[in-house]
C-alpha atoms as a PDB file:
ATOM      1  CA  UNK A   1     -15.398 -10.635   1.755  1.00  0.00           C
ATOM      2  CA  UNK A   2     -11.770 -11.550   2.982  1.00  0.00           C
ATOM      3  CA  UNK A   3      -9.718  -8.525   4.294  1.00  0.00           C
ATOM      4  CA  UNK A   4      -5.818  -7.826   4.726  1.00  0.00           C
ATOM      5  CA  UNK A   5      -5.766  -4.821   7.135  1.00  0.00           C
ATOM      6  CA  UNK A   6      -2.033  -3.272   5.703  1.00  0.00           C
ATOM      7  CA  UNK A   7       0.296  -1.469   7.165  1.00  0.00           C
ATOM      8  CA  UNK A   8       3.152  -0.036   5.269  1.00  0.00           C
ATOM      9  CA  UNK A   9       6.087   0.321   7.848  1.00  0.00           C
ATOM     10  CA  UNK A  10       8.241  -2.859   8.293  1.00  0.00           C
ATOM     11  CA  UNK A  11       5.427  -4.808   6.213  1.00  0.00           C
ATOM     12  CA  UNK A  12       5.440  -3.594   2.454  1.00  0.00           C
ATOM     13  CA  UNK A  13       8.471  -1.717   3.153  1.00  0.00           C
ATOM     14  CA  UNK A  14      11.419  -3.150   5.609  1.00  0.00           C
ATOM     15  CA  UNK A  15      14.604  -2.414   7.061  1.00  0.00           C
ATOM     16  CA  UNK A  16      16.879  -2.966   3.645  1.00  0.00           C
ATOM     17  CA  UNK A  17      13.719  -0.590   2.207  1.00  0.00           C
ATOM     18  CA  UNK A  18      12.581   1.885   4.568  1.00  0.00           C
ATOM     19  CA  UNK A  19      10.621   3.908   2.236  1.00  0.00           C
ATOM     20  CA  UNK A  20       8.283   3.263  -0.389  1.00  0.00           C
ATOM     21  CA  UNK A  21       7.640  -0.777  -1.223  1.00  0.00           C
ATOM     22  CA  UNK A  22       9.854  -3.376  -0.712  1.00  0.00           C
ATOM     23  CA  UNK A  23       9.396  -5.273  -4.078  1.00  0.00           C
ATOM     24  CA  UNK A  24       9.918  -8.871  -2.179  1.00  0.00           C
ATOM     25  CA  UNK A  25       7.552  -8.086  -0.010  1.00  0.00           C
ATOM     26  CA  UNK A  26       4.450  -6.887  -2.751  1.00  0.00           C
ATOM     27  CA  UNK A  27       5.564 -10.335  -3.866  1.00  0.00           C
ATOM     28  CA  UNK A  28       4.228 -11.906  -1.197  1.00  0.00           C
ATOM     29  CA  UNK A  29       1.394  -9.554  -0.799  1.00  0.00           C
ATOM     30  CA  UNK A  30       0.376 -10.448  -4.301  1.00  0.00           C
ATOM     31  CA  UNK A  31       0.933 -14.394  -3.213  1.00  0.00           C
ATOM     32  CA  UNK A  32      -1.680 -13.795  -0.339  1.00  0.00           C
ATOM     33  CA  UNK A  33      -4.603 -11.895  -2.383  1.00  0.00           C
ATOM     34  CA  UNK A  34      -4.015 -14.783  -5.381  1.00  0.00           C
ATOM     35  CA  UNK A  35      -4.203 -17.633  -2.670  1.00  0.00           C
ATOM     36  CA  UNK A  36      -7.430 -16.168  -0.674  1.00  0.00           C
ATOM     37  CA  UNK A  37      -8.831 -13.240  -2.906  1.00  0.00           C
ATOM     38  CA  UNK A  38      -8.735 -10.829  -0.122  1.00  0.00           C
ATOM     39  CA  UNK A  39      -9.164  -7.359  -0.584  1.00  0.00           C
ATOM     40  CA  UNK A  40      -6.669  -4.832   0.598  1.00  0.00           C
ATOM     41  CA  UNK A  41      -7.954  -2.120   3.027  1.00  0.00           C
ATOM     42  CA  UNK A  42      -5.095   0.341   3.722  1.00  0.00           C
ATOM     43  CA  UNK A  43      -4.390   0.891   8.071  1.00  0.00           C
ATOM     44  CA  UNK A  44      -0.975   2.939   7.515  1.00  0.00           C
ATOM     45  CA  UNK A  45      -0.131   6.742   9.155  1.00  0.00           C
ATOM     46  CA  UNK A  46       0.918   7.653   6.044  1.00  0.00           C
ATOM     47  CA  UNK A  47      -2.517   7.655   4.234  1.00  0.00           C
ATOM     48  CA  UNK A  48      -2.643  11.462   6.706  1.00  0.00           C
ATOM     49  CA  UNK A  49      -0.722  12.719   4.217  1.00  0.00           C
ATOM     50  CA  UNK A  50      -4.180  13.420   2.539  1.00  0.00           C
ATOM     51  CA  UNK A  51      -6.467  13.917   5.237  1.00  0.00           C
ATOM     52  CA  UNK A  52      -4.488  16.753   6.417  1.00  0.00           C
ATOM     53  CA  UNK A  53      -4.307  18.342   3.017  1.00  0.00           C
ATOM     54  CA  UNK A  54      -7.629  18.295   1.448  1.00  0.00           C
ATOM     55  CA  UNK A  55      -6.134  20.232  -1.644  1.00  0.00           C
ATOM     56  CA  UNK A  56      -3.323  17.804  -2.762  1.00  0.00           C
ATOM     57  CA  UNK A  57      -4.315  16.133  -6.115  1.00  0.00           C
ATOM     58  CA  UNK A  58      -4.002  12.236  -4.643  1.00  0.00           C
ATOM     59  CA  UNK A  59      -1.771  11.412  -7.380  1.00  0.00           C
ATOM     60  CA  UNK A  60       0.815  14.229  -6.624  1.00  0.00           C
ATOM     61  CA  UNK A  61       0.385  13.015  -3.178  1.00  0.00           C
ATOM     62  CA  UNK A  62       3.627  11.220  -1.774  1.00  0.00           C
ATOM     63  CA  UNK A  63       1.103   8.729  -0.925  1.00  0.00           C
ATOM     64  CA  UNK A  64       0.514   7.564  -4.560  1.00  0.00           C
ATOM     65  CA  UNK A  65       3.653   7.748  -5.484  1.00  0.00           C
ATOM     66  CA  UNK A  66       5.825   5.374  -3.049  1.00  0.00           C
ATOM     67  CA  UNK A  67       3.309   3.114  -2.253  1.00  0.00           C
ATOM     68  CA  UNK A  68      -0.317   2.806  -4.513  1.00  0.00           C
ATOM     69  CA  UNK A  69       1.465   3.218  -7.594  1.00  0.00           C
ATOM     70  CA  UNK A  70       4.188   0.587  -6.767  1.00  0.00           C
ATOM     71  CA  UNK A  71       1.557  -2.156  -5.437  1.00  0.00           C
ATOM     72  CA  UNK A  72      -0.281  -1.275  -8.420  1.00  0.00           C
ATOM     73  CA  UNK A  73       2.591  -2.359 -10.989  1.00  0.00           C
ATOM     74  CA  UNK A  74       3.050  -5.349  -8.548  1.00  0.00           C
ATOM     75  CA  UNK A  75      -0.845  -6.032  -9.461  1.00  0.00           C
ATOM     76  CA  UNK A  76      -2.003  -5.225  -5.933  1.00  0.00           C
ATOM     77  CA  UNK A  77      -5.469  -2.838  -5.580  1.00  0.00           C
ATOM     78  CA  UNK A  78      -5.840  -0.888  -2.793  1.00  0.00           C
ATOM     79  CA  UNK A  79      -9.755  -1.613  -2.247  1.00  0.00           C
ATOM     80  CA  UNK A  80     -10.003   1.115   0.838  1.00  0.00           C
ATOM     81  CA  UNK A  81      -8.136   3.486   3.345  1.00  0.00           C
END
């Protein structure tokens, strides 16, 4: 199985987009997994957000909201954390 190790800051989000997803970068993400069918395992500090809180819902979680739910409407799966 092919892997792309992600990060979020300054690679799906950048300098013109400091929060959340840049949507020309999910572009290319979504390029990269089309091209080699890698999976995406998530390496980013902000996935803490739920391991310090074991009672946040994961959807209420800021988490979901600025970045899995924006890579998914870009068509991008997060396979892991």
């Amino acid at each position: 199985m092919k892997c792309i190790f992600l990060d979020f800051d300054g690679v799906i989000n950048n300098w013109n987009h400091f929060t959340g997803v840049s949507e020309d970068n999910a572009r290319v993400l979504k390029h990269i997994i089309n091209i080699t069918a890698a999976k995406v395992i998530v390496t980013s500090s902000n996935k803490y957000e739920l391991q310090r809180n074991d009672t946040k819902e994961y959807y209420a979680s800021n988490f979901y909201k600025e970045y899995v739910k924006p890579l998914n409407d870009f068509g991008v799966e997060i396979y892991d954390i």
